[in-house]
Protein backbone atom coordinates (compact mmCIF):
# COMPACT_ATOMS: atom_id res chain seq x y z
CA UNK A 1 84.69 156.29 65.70
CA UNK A 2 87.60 155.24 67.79
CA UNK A 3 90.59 153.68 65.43
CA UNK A 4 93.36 151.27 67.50
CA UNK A 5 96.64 151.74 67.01
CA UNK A 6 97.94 149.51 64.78
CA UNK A 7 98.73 146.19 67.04
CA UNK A 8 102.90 145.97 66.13
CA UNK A 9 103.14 149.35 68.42
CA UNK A 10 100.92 147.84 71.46
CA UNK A 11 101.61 144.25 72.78
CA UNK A 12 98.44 143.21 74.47
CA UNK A 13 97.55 139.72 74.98
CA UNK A 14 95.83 138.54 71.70
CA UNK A 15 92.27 137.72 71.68
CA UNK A 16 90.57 134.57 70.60
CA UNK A 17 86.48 133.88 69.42
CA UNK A 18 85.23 131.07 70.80
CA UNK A 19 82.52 130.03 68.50
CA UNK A 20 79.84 126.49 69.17
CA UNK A 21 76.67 124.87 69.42
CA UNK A 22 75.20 122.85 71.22
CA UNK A 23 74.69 118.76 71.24
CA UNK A 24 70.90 117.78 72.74
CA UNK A 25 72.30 116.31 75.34
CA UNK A 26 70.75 116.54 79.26
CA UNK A 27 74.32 116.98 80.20
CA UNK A 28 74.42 120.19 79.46
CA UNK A 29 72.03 121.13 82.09
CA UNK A 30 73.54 118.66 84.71
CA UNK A 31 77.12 120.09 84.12
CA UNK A 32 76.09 123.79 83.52
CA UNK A 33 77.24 125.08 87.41
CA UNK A 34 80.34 123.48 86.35
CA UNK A 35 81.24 124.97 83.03
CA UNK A 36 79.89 128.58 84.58
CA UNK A 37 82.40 127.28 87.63
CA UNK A 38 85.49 127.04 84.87
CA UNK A 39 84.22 130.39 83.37
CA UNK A 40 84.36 132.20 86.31
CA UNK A 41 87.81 130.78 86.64
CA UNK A 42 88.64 132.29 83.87
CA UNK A 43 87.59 135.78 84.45
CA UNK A 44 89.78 135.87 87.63
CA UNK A 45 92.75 134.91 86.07
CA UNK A 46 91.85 137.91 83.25
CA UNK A 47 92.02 135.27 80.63
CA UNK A 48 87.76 135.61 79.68
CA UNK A 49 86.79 138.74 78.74
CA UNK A 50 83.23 137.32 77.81
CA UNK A 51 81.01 134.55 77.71
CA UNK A 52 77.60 133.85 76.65
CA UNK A 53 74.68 132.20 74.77
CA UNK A 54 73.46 132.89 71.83
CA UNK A 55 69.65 135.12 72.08
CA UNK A 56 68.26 131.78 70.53
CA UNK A 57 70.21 129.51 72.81
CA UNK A 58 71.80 127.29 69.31
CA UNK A 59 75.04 127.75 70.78
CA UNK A 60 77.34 130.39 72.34
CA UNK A 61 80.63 132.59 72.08
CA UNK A 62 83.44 132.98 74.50
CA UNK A 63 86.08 135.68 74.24
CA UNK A 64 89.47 135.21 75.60
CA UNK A 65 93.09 136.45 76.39
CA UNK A 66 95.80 134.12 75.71
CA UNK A 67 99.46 133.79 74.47
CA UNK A 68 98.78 132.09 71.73
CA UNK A 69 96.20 130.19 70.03
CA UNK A 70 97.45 126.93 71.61
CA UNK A 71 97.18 128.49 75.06
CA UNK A 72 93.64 129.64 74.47
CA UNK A 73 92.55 125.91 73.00
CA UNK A 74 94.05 124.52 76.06
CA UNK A 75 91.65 126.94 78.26
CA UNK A 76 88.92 125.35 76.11
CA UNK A 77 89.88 122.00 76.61
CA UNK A 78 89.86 122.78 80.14
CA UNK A 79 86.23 123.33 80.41
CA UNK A 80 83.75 120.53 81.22
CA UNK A 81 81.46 121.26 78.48
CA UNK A 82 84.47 120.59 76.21
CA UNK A 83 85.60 117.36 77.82
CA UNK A 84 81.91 116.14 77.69
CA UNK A 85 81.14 116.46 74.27
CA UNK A 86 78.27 118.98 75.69
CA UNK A 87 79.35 121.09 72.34
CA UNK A 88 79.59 120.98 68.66
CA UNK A 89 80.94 122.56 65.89
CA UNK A 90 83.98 124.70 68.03
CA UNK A 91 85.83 127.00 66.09
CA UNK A 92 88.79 129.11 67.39
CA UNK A 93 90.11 132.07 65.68
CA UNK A 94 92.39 134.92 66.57
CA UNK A 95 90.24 138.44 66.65
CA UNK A 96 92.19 141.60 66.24
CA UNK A 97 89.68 144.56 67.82
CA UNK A 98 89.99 147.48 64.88
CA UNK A 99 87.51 149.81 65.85
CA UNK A 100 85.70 150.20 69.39
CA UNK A 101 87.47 148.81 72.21
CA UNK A 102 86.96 145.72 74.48
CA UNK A 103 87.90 145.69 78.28
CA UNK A 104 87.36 143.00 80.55
């Protein structure tokens, strides 16, 4: 089992859980290139780490690097799915990583 250091002695960018579901909406397969589009954005500026459905397709998770937790719900607002309504139910929290690690 790998322990982290506790977090006052590192000072990595914080990570955020992007937790939603879905509206039944046919947006959300008309607008999917473009929210995968924004996503990919993401990952090249280092801010996703990870992004995907849930195995029963309710909803999905998105992990991100940010500041702050106003810079990561601005990267959220950013995303088409957000501005569309395409999801439901968003909630963004802080994650501290304890045990394992997370790259990306």
């Amino acid at each position: 089992m790998t322990i982290r250091p506790d977090p006052s002695q590192e000072n990595p960018m914080p990570l955020f859980v992007l937790t939603y579901g879905y509206h039944d909406t046919p947006l959300r397969a008309e607008r999917r290139d473009d929210h995968l589009a924004h996503l990919g954005g993401l990952e090249q500026s280092g801010h996703l780490v990870a992004a995907g459905p849930l195995a029963d397709l309710s909803g999905g998770i998105i992990l991100l690097r940010a500041d702050d937790e106003p810079s990561a719900q601005a990267l959220v607002d950013q995303d088409p799915y957000t501005q569309l309504d395409v999801t439901k139910d968003r909630r963004l929290r802080e994650w501290r990583v304890t045990v394992g690690s997370v790259t990306g």
